[in-house]
C-alpha atoms as a PDB file:
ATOM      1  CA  UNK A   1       0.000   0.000   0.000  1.00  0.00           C
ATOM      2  CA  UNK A   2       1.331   3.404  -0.748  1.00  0.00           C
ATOM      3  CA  UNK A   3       1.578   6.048   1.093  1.00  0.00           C
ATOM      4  CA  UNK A   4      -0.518   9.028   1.940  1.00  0.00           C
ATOM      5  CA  UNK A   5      -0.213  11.461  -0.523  1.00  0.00           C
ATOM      6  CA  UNK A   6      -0.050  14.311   2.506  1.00  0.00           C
ATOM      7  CA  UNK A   7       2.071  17.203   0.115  1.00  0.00           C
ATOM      8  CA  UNK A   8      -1.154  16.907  -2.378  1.00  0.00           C
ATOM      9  CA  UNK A   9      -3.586  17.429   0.634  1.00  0.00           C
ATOM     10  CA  UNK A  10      -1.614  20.560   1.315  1.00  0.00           C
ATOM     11  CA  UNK A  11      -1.882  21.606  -2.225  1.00  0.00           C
ATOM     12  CA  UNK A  12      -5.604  21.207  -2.601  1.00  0.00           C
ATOM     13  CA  UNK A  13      -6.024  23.032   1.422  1.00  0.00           C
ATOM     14  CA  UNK A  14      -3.844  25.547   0.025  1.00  0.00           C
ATOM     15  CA  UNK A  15      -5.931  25.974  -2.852  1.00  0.00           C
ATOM     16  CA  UNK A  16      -8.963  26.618  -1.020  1.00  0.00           C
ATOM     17  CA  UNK A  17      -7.479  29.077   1.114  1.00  0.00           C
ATOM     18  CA  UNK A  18      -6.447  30.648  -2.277  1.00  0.00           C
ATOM     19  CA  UNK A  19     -10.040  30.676  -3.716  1.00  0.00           C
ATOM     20  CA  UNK A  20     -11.268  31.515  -0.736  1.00  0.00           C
ATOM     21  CA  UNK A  21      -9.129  35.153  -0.230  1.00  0.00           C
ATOM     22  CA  UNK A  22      -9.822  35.832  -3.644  1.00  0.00           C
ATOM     23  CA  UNK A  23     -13.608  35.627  -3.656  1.00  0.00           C
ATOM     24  CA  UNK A  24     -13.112  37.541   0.176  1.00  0.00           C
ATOM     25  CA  UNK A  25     -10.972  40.009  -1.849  1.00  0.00           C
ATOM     26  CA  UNK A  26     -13.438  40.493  -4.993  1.00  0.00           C
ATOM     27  CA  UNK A  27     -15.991  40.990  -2.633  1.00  0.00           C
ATOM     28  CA  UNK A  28     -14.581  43.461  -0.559  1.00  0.00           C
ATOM     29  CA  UNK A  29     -13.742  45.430  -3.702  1.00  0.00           C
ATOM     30  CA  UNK A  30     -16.731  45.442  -4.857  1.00  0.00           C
ATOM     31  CA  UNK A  31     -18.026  46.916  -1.653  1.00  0.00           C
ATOM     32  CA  UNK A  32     -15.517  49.868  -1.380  1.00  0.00           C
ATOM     33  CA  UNK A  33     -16.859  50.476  -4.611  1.00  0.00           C
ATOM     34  CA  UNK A  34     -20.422  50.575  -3.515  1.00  0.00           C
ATOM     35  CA  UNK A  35     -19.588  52.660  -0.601  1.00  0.00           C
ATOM     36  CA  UNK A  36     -17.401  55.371  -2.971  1.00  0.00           C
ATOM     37  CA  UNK A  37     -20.955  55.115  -5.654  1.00  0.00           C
ATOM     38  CA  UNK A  38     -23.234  55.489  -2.657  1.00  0.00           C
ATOM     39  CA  UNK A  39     -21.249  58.529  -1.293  1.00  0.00           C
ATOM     40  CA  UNK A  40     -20.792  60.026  -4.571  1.00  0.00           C
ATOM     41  CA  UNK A  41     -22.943  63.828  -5.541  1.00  0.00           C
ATOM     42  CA  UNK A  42     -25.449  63.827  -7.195  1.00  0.00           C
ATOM     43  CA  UNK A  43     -25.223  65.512 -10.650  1.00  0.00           C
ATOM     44  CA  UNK A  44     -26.205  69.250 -11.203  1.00  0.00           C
ATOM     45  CA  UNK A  45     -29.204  67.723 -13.711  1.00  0.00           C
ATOM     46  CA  UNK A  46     -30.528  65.571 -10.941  1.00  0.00           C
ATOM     47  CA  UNK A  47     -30.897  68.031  -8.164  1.00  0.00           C
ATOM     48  CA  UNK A  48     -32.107  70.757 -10.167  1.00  0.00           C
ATOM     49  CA  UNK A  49     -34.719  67.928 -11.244  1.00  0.00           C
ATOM     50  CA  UNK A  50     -35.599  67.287  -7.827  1.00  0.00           C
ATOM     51  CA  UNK A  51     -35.558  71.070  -6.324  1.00  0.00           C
ATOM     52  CA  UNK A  52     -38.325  71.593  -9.663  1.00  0.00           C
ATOM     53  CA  UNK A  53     -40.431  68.749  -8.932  1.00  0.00           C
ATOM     54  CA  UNK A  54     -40.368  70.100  -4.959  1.00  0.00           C
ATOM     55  CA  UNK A  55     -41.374  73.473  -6.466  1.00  0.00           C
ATOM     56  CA  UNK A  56     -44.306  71.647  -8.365  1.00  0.00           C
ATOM     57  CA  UNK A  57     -45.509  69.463  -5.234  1.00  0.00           C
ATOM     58  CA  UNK A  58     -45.667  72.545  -2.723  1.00  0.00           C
ATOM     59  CA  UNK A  59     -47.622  74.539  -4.860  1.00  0.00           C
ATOM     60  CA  UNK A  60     -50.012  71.439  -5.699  1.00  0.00           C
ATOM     61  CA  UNK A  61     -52.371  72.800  -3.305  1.00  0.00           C
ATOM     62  CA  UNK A  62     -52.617  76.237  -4.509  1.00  0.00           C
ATOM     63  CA  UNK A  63     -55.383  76.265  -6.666  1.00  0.00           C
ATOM     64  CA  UNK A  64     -57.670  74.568  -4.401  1.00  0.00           C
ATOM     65  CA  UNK A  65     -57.039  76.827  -1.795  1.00  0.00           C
ATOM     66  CA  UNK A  66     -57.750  80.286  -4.642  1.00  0.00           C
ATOM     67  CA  UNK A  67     -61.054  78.377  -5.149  1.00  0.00           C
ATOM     68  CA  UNK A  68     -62.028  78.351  -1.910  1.00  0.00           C
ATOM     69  CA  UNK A  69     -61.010  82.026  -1.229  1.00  0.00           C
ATOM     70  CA  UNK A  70     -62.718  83.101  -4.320  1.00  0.00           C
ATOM     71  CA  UNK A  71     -65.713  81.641  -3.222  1.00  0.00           C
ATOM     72  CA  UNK A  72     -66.432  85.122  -1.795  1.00  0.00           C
ATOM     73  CA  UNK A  73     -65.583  87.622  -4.830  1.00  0.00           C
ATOM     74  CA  UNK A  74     -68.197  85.128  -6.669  1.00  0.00           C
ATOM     75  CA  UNK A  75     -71.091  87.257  -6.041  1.00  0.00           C
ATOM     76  CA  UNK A  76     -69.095  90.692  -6.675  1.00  0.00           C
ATOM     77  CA  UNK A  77     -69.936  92.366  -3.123  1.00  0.00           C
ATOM     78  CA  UNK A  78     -66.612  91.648  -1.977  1.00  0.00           C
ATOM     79  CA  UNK A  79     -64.891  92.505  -4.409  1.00  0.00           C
ATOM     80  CA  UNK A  80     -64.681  96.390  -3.367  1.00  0.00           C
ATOM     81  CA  UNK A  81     -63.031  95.531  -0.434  1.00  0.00           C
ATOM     82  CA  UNK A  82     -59.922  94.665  -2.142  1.00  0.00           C
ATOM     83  CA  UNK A  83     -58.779  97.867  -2.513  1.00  0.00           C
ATOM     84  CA  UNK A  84     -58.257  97.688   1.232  1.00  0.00           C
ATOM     85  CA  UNK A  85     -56.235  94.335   1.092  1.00  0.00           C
ATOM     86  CA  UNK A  86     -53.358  94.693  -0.405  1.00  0.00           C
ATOM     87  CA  UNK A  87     -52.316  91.571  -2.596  1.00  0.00           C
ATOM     88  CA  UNK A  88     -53.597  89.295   0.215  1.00  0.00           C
ATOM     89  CA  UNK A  89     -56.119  87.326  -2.332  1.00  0.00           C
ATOM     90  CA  UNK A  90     -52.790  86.240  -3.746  1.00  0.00           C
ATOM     91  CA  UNK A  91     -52.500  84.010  -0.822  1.00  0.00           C
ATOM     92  CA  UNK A  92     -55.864  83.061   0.376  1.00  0.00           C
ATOM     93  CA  UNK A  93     -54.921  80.575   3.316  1.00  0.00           C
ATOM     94  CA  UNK A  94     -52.000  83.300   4.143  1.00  0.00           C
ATOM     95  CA  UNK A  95     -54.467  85.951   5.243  1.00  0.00           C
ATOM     96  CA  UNK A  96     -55.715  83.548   7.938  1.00  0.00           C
ATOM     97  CA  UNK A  97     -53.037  83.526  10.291  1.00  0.00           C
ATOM     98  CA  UNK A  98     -49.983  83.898   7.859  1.00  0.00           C
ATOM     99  CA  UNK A  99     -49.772  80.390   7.220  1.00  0.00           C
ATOM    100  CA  UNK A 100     -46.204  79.674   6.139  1.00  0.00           C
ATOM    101  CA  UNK A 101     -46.985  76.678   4.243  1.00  0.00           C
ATOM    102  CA  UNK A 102     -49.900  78.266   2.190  1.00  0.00           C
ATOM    103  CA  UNK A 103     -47.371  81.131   1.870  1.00  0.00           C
ATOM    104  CA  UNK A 104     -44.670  78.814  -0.216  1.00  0.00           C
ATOM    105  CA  UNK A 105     -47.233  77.185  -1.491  1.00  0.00           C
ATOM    106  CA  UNK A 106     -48.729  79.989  -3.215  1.00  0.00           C
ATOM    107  CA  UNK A 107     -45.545  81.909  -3.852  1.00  0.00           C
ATOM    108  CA  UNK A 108     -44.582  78.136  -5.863  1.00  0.00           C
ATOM    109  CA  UNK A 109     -47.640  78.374  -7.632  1.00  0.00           C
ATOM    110  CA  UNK A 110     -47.458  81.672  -8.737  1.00  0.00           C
ATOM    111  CA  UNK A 111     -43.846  82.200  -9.631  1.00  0.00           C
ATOM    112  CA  UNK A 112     -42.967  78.597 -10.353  1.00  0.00           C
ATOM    113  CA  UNK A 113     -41.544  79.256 -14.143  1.00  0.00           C
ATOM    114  CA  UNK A 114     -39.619  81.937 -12.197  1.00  0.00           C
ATOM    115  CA  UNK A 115     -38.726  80.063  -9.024  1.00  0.00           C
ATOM    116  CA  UNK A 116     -37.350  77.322 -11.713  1.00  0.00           C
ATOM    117  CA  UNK A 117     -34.883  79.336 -13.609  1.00  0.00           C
ATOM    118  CA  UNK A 118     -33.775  81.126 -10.940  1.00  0.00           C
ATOM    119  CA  UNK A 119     -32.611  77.789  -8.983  1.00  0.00           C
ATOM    120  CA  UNK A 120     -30.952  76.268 -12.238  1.00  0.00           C
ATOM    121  CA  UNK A 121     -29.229  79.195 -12.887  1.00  0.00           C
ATOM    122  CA  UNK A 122     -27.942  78.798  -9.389  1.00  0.00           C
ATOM    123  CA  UNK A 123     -27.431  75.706  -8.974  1.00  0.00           C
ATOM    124  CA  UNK A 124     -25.556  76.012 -12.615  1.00  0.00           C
ATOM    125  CA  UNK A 125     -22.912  78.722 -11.283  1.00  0.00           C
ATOM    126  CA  UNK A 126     -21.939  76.355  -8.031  1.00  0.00           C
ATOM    127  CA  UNK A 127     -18.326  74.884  -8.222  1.00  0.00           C
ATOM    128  CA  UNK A 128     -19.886  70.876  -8.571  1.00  0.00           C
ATOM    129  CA  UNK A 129     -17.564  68.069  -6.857  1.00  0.00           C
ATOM    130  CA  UNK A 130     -15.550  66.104  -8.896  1.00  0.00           C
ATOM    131  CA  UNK A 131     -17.453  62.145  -9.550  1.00  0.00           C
ATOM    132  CA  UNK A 132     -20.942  63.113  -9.615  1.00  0.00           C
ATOM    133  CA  UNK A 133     -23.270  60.488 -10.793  1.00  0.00           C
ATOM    134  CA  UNK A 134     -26.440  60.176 -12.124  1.00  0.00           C
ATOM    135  CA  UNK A 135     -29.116  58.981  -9.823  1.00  0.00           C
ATOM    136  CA  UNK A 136     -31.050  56.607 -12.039  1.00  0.00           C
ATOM    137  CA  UNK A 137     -27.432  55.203 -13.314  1.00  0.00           C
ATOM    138  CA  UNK A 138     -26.517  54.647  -9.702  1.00  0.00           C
ATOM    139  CA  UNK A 139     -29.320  53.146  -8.811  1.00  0.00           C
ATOM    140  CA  UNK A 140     -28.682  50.425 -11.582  1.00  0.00           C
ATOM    141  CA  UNK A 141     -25.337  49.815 -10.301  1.00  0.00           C
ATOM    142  CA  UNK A 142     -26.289  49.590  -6.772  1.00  0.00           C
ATOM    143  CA  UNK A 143     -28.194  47.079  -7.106  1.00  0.00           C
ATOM    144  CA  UNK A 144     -25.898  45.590  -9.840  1.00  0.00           C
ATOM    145  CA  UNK A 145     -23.077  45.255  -7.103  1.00  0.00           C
ATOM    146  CA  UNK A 146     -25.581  44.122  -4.037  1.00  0.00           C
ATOM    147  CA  UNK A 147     -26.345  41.272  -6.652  1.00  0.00           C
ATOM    148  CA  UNK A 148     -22.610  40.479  -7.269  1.00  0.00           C
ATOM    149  CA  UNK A 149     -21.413  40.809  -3.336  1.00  0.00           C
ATOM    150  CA  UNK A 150     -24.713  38.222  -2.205  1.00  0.00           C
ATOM    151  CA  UNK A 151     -23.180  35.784  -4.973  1.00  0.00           C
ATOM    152  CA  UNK A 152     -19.517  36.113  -3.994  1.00  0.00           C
ATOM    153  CA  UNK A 153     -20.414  36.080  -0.068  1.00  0.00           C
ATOM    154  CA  UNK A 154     -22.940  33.094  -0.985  1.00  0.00           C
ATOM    155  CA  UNK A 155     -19.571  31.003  -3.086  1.00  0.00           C
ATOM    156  CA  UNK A 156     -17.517  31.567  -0.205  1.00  0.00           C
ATOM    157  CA  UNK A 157     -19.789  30.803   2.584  1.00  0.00           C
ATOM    158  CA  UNK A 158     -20.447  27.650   0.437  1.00  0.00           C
ATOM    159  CA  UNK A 159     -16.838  26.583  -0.019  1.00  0.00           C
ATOM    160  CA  UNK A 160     -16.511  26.708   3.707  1.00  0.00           C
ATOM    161  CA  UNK A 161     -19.402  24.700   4.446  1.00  0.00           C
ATOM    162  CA  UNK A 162     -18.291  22.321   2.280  1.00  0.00           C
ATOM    163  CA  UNK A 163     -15.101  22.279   3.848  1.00  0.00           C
ATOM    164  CA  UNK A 164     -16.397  21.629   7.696  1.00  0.00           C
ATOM    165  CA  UNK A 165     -18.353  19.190   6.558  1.00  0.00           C
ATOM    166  CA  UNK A 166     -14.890  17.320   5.292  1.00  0.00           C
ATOM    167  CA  UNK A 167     -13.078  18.433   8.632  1.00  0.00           C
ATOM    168  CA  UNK A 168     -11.310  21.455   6.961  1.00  0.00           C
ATOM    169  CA  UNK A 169     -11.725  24.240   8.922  1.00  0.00           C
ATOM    170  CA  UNK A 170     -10.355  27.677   7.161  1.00  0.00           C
END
């Protein structure tokens, strides 16, 4: 009978260990470069986008509250008093307690085209960090790397398994 081919055991342990730092490697790669994506700016295009649609959703509610306001110019009695109002009919829920949030939300309304410009051209003439990324694209690759990290972390917690269950513990 021959004898116990021990230097080949050693090879194939050795081996593992091998695969095993590399898929530990690859997959802690892949998550610094998660983190770095996840921490990365936004773009200029995609926070202007968002600051616009915030514009549009606060002053959703402005109409709603003119119609109710108007209610009382409808029959023309009132409407003589507004010489002694100012530009309060501008702002309906405003007059009642100078309501901040019917304030913006009127002001939004009114002067969104306005408010719009004005914020891309300022958000234009910032100084913009360096590796900004677009939030749809990122949110692709996000998900893109979770996927790849689960199967790497899922091949190396199987390798071990498979291992213990031989008496290889590494």
């Amino acid at each position: 009978m021959g004898m116990f081919d021990f230097l080949g055991l050693k090879k194939s342990i050795d081996g593992l260990t091998g695969q095993l730092a590399g898929l530990r490697s690859q997959a802690e790669s892949l998550k610094r470069e998660r983190e770095e994506l996840h921490l990365a700016p936004a773009t200029k295009e995609d926070v202007i986008a968002a600051f616009c649609a915030r514009i549009d959703e606060v002053g959703a509610s402005y109409p709603a509250d003119l119609q109710r306001a108007a209610g009382v110019y409808f029959a023309g009695r009132e409407l003589a008093s507004l010489k002694t109002q100012g530009l309060g009919f501008l702002l309906p829920q405003a007059n009642y307690g100078m309501n901040s949030a019917a304030m913006m939300s009127g002001l939004a309304f009114l002067l969104r085209d306005d408010l719009k410009a004005g914020i891309t051209r300022a958000i234009n003439a910032l100084d913009w960090p360096a590796g900004a990324v677009n939030l749809a694209e990122r949110s692709k690759r996000l998900s893109k790397l979770d996927s790849e990290i689960a199967k790497l972390e899922k091949e190396e917690a199987e390798l071990r398994d498979h291992a213990a269950k031989a008496g290889i513990f590494v």
